[in-house]
Protein backbone atom coordinates (compact mmCIF):
# COMPACT_ATOMS: atom_id res chain seq x y z
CA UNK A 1 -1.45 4.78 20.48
CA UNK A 2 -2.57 6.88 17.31
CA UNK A 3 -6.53 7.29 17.38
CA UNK A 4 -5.86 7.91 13.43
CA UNK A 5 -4.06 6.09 10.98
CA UNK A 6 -3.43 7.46 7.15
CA UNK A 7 -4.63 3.32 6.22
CA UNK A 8 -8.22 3.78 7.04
CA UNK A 9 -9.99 6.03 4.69
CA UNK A 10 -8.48 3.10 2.15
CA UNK A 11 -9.85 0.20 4.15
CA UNK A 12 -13.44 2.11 4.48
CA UNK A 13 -12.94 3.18 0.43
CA UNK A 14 -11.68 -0.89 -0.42
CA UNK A 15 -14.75 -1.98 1.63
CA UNK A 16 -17.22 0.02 -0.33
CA UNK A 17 -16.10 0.64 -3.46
CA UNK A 18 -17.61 -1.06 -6.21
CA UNK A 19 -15.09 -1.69 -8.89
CA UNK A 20 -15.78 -4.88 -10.63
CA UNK A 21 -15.10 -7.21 -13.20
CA UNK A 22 -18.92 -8.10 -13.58
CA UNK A 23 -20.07 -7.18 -17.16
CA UNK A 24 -21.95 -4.17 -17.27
CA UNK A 25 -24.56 -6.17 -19.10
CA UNK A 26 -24.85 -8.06 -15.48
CA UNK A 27 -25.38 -5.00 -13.80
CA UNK A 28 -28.14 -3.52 -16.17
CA UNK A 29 -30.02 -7.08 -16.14
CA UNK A 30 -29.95 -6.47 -12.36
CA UNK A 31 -31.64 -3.16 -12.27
CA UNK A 32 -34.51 -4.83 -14.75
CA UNK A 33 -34.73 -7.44 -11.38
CA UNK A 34 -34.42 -4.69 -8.81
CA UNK A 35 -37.71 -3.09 -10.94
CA UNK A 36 -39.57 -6.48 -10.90
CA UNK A 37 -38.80 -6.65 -7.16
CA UNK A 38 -40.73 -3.32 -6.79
CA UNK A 39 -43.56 -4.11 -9.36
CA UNK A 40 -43.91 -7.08 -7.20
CA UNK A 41 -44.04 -6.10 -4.25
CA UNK A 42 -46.38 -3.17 -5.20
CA UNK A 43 -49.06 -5.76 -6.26
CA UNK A 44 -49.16 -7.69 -3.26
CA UNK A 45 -49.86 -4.70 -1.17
CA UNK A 46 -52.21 -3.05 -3.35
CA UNK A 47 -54.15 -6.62 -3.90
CA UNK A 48 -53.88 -7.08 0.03
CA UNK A 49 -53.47 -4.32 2.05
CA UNK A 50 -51.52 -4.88 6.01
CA UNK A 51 -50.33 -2.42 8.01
CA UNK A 52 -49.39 1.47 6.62
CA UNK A 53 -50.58 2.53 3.58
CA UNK A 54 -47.12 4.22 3.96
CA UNK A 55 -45.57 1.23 2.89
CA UNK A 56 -47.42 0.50 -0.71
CA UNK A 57 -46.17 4.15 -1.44
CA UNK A 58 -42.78 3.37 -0.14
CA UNK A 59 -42.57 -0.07 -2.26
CA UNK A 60 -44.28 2.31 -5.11
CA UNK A 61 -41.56 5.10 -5.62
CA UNK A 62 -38.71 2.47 -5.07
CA UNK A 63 -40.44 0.64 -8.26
CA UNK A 64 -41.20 4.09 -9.98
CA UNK A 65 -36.94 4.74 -9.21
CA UNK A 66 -36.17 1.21 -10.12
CA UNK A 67 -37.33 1.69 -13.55
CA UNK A 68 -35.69 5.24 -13.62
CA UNK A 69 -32.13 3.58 -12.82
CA UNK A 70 -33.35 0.05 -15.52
CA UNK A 71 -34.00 2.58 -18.57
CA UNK A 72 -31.45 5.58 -17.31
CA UNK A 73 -28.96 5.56 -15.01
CA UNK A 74 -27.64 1.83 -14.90
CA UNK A 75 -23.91 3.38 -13.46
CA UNK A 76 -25.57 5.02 -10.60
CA UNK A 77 -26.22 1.71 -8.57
CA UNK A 78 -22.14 1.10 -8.48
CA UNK A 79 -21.00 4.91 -8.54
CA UNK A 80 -23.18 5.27 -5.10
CA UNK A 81 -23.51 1.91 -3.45
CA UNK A 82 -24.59 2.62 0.13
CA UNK A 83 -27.79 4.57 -0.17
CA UNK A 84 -29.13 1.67 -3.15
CA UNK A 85 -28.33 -0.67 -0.52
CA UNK A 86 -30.49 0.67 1.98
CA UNK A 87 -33.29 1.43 -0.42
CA UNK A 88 -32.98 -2.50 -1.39
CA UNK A 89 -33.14 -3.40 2.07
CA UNK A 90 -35.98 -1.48 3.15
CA UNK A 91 -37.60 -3.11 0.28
CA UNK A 92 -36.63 -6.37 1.89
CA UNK A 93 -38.08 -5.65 5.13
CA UNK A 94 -41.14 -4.28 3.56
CA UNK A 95 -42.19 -7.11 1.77
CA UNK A 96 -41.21 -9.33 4.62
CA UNK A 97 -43.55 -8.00 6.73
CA UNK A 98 -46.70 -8.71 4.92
CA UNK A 99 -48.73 -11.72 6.57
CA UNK A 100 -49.67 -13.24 3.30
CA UNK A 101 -47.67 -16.43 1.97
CA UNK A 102 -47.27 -14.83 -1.70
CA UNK A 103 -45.85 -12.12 0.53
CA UNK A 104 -43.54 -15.16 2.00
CA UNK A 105 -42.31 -16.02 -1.03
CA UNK A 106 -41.96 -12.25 -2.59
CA UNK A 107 -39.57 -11.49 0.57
CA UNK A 108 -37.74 -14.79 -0.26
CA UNK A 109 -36.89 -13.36 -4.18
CA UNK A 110 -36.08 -9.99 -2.64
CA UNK A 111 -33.47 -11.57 0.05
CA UNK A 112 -32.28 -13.90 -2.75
CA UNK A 113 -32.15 -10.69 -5.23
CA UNK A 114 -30.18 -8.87 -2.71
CA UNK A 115 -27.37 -11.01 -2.04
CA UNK A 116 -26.63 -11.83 -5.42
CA UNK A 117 -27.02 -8.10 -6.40
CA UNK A 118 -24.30 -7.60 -3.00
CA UNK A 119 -22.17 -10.67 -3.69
CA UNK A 120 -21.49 -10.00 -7.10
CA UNK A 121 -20.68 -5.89 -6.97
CA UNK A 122 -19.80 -5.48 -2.71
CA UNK A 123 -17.08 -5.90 -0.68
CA UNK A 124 -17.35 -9.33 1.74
CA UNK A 125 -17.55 -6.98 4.63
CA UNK A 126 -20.47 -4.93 2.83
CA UNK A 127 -22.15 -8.09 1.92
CA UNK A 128 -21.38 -9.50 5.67
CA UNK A 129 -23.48 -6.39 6.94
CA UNK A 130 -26.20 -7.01 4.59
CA UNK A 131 -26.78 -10.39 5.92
CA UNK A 132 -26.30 -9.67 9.82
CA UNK A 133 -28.72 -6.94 9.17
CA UNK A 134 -31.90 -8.81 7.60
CA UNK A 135 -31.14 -12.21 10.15
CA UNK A 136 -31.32 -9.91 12.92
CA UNK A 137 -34.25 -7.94 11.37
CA UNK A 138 -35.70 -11.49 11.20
CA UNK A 139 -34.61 -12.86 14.04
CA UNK A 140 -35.84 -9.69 16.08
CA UNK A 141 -39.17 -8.74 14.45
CA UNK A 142 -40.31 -12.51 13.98
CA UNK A 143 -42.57 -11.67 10.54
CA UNK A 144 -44.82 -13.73 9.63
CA UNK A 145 -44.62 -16.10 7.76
CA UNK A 146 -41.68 -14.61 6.59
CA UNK A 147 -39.89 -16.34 10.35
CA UNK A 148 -39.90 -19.47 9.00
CA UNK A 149 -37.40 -18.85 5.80
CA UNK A 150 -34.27 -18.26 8.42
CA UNK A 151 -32.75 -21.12 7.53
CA UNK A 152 -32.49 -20.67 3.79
CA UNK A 153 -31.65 -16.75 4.57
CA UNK A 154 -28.75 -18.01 6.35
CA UNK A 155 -27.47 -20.30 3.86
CA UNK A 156 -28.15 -17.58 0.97
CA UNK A 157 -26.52 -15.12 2.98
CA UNK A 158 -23.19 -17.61 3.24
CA UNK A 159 -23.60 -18.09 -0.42
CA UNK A 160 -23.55 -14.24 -1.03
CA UNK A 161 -20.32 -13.95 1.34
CA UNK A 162 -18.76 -16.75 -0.50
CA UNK A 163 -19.68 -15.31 -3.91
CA UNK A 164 -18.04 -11.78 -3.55
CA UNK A 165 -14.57 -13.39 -1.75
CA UNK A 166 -14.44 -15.40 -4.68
CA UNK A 167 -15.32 -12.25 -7.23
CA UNK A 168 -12.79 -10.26 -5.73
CA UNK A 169 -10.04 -13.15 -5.77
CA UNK A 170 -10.93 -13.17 -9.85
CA UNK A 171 -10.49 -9.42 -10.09
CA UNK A 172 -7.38 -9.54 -8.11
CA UNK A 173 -6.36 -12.06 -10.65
CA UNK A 174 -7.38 -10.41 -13.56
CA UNK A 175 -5.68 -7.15 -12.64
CA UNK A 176 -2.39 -9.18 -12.43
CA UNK A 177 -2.85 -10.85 -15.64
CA UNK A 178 -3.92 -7.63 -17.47
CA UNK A 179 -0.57 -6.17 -15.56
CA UNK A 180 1.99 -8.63 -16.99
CA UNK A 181 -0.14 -8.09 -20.34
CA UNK A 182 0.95 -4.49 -20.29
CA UNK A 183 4.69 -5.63 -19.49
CA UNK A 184 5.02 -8.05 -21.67
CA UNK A 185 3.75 -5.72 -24.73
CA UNK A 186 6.27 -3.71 -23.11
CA UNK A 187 9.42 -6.09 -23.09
CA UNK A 188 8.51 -6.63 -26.65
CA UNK A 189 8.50 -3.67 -27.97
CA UNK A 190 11.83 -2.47 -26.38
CA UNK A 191 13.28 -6.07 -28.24
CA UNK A 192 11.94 -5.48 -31.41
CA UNK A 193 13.10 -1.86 -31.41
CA UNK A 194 17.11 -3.08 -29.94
CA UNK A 195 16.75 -5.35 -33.04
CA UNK A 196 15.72 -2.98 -35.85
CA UNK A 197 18.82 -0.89 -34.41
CA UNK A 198 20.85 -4.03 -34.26
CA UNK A 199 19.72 -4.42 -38.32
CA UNK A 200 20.30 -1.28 -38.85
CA UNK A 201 23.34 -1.02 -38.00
CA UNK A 202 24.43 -4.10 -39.54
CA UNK A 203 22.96 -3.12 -42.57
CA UNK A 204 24.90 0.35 -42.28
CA UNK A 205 28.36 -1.47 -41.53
CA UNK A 206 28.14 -4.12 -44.28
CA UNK A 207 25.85 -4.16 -47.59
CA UNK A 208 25.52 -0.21 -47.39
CA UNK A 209 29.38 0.31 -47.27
CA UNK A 210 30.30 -1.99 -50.37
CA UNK A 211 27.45 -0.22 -52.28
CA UNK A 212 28.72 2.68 -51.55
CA UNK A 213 32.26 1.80 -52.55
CA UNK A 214 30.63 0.69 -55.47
CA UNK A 215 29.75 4.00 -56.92
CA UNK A 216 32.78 5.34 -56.30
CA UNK A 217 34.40 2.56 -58.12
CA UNK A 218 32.04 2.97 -61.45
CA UNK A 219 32.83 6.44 -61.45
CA UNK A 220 36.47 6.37 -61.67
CA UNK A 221 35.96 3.81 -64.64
CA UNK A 222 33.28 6.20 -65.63
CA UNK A 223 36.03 8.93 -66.26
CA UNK A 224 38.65 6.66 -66.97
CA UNK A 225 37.10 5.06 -70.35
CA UNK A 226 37.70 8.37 -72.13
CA UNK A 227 41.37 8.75 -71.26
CA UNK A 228 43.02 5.45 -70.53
CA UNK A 229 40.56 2.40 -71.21
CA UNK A 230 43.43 -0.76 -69.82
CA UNK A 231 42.92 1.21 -66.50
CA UNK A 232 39.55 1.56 -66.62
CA UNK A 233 39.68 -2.68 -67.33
CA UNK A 234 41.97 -3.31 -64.47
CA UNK A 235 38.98 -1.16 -62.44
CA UNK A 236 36.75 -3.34 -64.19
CA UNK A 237 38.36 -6.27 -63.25
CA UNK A 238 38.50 -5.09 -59.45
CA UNK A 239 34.88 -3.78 -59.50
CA UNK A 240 34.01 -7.47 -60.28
CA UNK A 241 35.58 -8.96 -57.14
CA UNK A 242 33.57 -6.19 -54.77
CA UNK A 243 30.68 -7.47 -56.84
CA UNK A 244 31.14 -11.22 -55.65
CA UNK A 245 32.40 -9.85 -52.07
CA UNK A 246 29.21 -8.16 -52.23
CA UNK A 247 26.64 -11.14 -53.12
CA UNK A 248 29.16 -13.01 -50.51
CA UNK A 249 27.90 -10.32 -47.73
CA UNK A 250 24.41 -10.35 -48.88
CA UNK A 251 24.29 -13.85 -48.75
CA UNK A 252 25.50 -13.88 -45.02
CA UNK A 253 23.77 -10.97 -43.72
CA UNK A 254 20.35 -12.66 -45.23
CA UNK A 255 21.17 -15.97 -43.18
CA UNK A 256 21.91 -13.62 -40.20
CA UNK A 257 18.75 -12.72 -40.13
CA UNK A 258 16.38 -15.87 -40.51
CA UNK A 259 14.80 -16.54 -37.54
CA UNK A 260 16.69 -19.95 -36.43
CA UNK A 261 14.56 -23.09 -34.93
CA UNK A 262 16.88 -23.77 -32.00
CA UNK A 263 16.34 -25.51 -28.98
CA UNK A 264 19.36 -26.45 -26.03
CA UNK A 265 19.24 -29.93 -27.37
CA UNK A 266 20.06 -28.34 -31.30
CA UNK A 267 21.78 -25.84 -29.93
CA UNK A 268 25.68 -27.61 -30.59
CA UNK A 269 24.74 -28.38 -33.81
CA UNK A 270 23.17 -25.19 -34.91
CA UNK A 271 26.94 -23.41 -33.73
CA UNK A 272 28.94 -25.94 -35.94
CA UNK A 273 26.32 -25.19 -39.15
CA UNK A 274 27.02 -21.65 -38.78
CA UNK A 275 30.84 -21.86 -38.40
CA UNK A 276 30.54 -24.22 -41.97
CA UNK A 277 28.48 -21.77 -43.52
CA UNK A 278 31.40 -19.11 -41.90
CA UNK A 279 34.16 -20.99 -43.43
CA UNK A 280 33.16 -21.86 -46.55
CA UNK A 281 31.62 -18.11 -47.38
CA UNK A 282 34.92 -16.38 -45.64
CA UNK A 283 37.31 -18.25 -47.07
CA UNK A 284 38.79 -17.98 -43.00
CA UNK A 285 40.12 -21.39 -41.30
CA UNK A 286 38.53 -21.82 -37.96
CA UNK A 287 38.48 -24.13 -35.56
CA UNK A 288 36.00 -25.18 -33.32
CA UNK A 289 35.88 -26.52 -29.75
CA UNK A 290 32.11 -26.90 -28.81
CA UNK A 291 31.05 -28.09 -25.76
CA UNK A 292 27.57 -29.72 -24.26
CA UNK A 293 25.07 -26.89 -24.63
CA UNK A 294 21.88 -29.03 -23.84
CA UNK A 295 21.87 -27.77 -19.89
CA UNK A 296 21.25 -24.23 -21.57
CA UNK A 297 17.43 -22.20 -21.03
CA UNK A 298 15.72 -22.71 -23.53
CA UNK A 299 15.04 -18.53 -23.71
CA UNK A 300 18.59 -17.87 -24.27
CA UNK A 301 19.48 -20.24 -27.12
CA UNK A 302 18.81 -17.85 -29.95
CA UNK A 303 20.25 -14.99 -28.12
CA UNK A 304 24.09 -17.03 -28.21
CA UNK A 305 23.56 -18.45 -31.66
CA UNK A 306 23.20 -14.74 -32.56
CA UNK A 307 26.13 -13.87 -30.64
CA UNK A 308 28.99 -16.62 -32.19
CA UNK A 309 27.39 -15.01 -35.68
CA UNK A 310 28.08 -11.39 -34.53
CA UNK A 311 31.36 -12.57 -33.77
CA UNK A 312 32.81 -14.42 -36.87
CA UNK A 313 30.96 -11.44 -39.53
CA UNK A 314 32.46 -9.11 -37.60
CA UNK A 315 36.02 -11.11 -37.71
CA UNK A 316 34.90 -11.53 -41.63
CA UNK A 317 34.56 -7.84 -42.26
CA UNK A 318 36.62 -6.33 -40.23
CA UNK A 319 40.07 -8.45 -39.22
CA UNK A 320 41.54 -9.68 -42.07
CA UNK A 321 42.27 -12.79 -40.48
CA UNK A 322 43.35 -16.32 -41.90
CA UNK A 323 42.80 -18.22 -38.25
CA UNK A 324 40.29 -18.01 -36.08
CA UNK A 325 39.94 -20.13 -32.78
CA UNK A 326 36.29 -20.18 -31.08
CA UNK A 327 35.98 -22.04 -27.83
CA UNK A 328 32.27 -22.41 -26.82
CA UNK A 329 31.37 -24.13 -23.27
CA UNK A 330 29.28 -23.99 -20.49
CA UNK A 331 29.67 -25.67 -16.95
CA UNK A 332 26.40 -25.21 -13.93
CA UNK A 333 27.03 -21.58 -13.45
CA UNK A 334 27.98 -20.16 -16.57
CA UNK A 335 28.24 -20.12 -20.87
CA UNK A 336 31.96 -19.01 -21.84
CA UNK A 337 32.59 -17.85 -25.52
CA UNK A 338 36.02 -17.39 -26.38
CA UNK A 339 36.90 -16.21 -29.93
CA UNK A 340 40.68 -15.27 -31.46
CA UNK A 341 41.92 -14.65 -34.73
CA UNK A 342 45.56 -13.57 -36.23
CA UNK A 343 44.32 -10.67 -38.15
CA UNK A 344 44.56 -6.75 -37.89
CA UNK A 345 42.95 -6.01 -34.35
CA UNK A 346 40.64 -3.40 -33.67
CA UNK A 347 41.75 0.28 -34.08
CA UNK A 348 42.46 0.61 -30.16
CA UNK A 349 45.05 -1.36 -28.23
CA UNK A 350 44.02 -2.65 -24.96
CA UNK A 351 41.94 -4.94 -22.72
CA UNK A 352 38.71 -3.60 -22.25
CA UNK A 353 35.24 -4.96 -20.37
CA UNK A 354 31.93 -4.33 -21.41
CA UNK A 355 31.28 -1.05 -19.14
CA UNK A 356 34.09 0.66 -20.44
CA UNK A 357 32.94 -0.67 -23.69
CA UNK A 358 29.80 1.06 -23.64
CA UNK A 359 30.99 4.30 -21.69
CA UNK A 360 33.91 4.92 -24.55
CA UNK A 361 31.61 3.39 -27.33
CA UNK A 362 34.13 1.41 -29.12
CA UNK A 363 33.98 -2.39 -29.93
CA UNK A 364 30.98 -4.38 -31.74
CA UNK A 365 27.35 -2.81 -30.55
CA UNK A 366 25.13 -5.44 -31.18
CA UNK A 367 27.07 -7.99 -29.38
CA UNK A 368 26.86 -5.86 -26.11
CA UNK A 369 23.73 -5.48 -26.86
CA UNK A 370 22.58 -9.19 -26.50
CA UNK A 371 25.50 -9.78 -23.69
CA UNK A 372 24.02 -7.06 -21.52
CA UNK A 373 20.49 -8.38 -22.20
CA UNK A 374 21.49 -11.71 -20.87
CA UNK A 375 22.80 -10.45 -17.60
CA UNK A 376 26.51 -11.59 -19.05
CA UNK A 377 29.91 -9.58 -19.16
CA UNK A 378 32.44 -9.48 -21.62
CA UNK A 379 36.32 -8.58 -22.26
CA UNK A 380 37.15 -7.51 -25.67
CA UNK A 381 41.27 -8.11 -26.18
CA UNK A 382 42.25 -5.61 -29.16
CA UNK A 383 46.61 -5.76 -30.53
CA UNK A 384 46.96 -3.91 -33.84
CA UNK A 385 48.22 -6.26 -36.45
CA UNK A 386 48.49 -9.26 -33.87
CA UNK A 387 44.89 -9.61 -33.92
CA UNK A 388 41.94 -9.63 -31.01
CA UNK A 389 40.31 -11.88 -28.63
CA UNK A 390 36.66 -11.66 -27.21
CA UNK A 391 36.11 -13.89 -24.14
CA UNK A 392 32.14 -13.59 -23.19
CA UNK A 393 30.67 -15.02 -19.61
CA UNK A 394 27.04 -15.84 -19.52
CA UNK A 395 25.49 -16.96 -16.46
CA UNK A 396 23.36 -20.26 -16.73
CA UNK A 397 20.53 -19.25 -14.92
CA UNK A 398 18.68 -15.74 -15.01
CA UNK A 399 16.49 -16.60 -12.11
């Protein structure tokens, strides 16, 4: 059997540390009571001497250092809490020996002043010493009058036990609250920053593209006017329609991105809005097979409303399609999306999953992006000219 174990010098340091939650107005307020302790007790020996004059000059430097620690050094009492202890209980058992009652009830504010001072910054095994110490001090010496306050010296000393468990349950609860704090600031920052990307590179693949196939379009008319003006109006004429595609794009990227109020229950409904607001800014037939949604968490709603968008702007901009088919259901262990349309496929050929996806960085970003975030997988079905399919598995629960 080891005679040493590496666990311990932690035990001994958790047992008399002082790290707290107490405000450090608590503690200073303390010190001021500490120094009244002293003051006290000081008085009531010099107004009626017993026993060693040794002990009025041992209650008079702990006052003198009492009001040194009040006025100076507050931090000292919890950066070195064993020999403050001691100096508190010899304190205690100084006062408690004086045969006076005011001494009685000067020992009974010290005891009292001590395990609230103990309960509130010590460990329950500090505080447990504190109060086996000053029974059996009482118990053993028999002061008097000081004797016949054992019964309320037990039942302060419980209350002082009971007081630091339940201080260090708070501060073990406050450290895990202040934890997932920290991690939640956390998980939102990384999902605001995957959606300014995700905007970004909307923005990038849509309204920045036309514009910039805008200004090359006014200047070819630009040089066109001065050599062969019915070209230049047939340019005209064509630089119109980008201008309508244009407000057409704006208009759906700007509904893209309004925060949508949707709940499981709304859920259905908000998918057959969007494809309405698809059709009738597309121009693209599409039909819709929707399923019950309402068994969906409520934390993943928005993230698959976002989703069936990605997928119909990106069949808008990109396929060229007349038809599209979208198949949207969910049974109790998983959401299926199914989307396919007749138009001109993505540049690669193939069946492809969302690993190799990501390793060979093809396919729509942003809709990995929020499939990957919601645990889900997804198989993007590319033929050239014949069109693509997307088929995307969500599971129900996270948990």
């Amino acid at each position: 059997m080891a005679l040493y174990s590496p666990e311990i010098p932690g035990r001994l340091t958790q047992i008399w540390s002082t790290r707290t939650s107490v405000p450090l107005v608590w503690r200073e307020r303390l010190a001021f009571v500490r120094a009244a302790l002293g003051l006290a007790g000081t008085i009531l020996f010099l107004w009626e001497p017993a026993y060693s004059w040794l002990l009025t000059a041992g209650l008079a430097a702990y006052t003198v250092y009492a009001i040194y620690l009040s006025f100076s050094h507050a931090r000292l009492i919890t950066e070195y809490p064993i020999p403050h202890v001691a100096l508190d209980m010899g304190a205690f058992v100084a006062i408690s020996v004086h045969p006076s009652e005011p001494g009685l009830w000067t020992a009974a504010f010290g005891y009292f002043f001590l395990m609230s001072h103990a309960g509130l910054l010590y460990h329950w095994a500090l505080v447990s010493s504190i109060v086996v110490g000053s029974l059996a001090f009482v118990v053993a010496v028999h002061p008097r009058p000081t004797f016949r306050m054992w019964p309320a010296f037990a039942l302060g000393g419980a209350l002082g036990i009971l007081l630091s468990v339940q201080r260090r349950i708070m501060d073990n609860r406050l450290s895990f609250a202040l934890r997932r704090s920290v991690l939640s600031r956390s998980e939102a920052e990384l999902a605001r920053e995957e959606e300014r990307q995700r905007i970004a590179a909307d923005f990038h693949d849509g309204p920045l593209q036309s514009f910039i196939s805008f200004q090359m379009r006014l200047e070819i008319i630009r040089k066109l006017l001065a050599r062969n003006p019915e070209a230049a109006t047939c340019e005209l004429v064509q630089l119109q329609e980008i201008g309508r595609a244009q407000v057409m794009e704006l208009r759906t990227f700007l509904r893209s991105m309004q925060p949508a109020e949707v709940t499981p229950t709304t859920l259905t409904s908000a998918v057959r809005e969007a494809v309405e607001h698809f059709e009738r800014d597309s121009g693209i037939t599409t039909e819709l097979f929707c399923g019950d949604l309402s068994k969906l968490e409520e934390s993943m709603t928005l993230e698959v409303l976002q989703i069936i968008r990605e997928i119909l702007n990106n069949a808008r901009k990109h396929s060229k399609a007349s038809r599209i088919r979208l198949e949207v259901d969910t049974d109790s262990t998983q959401l299926r999306i199914r989307a396919q349309d007749d138009g001109s496929g993505f540049p690669f050929s193939g069946a492809y999953t969302l690993q190799e996806l990501e390793v060979l960085r093809m396919g729509p970003r942003s809709i990995q992006r929020r499939v990957r975030t919601l645990g889900g997988d997804l198989v993007l079905d590319s033929r050239p000219t014949e069109g693509a399919s997307i088929n995307v598995h969500i599971p129900v629960s996270r948990g």
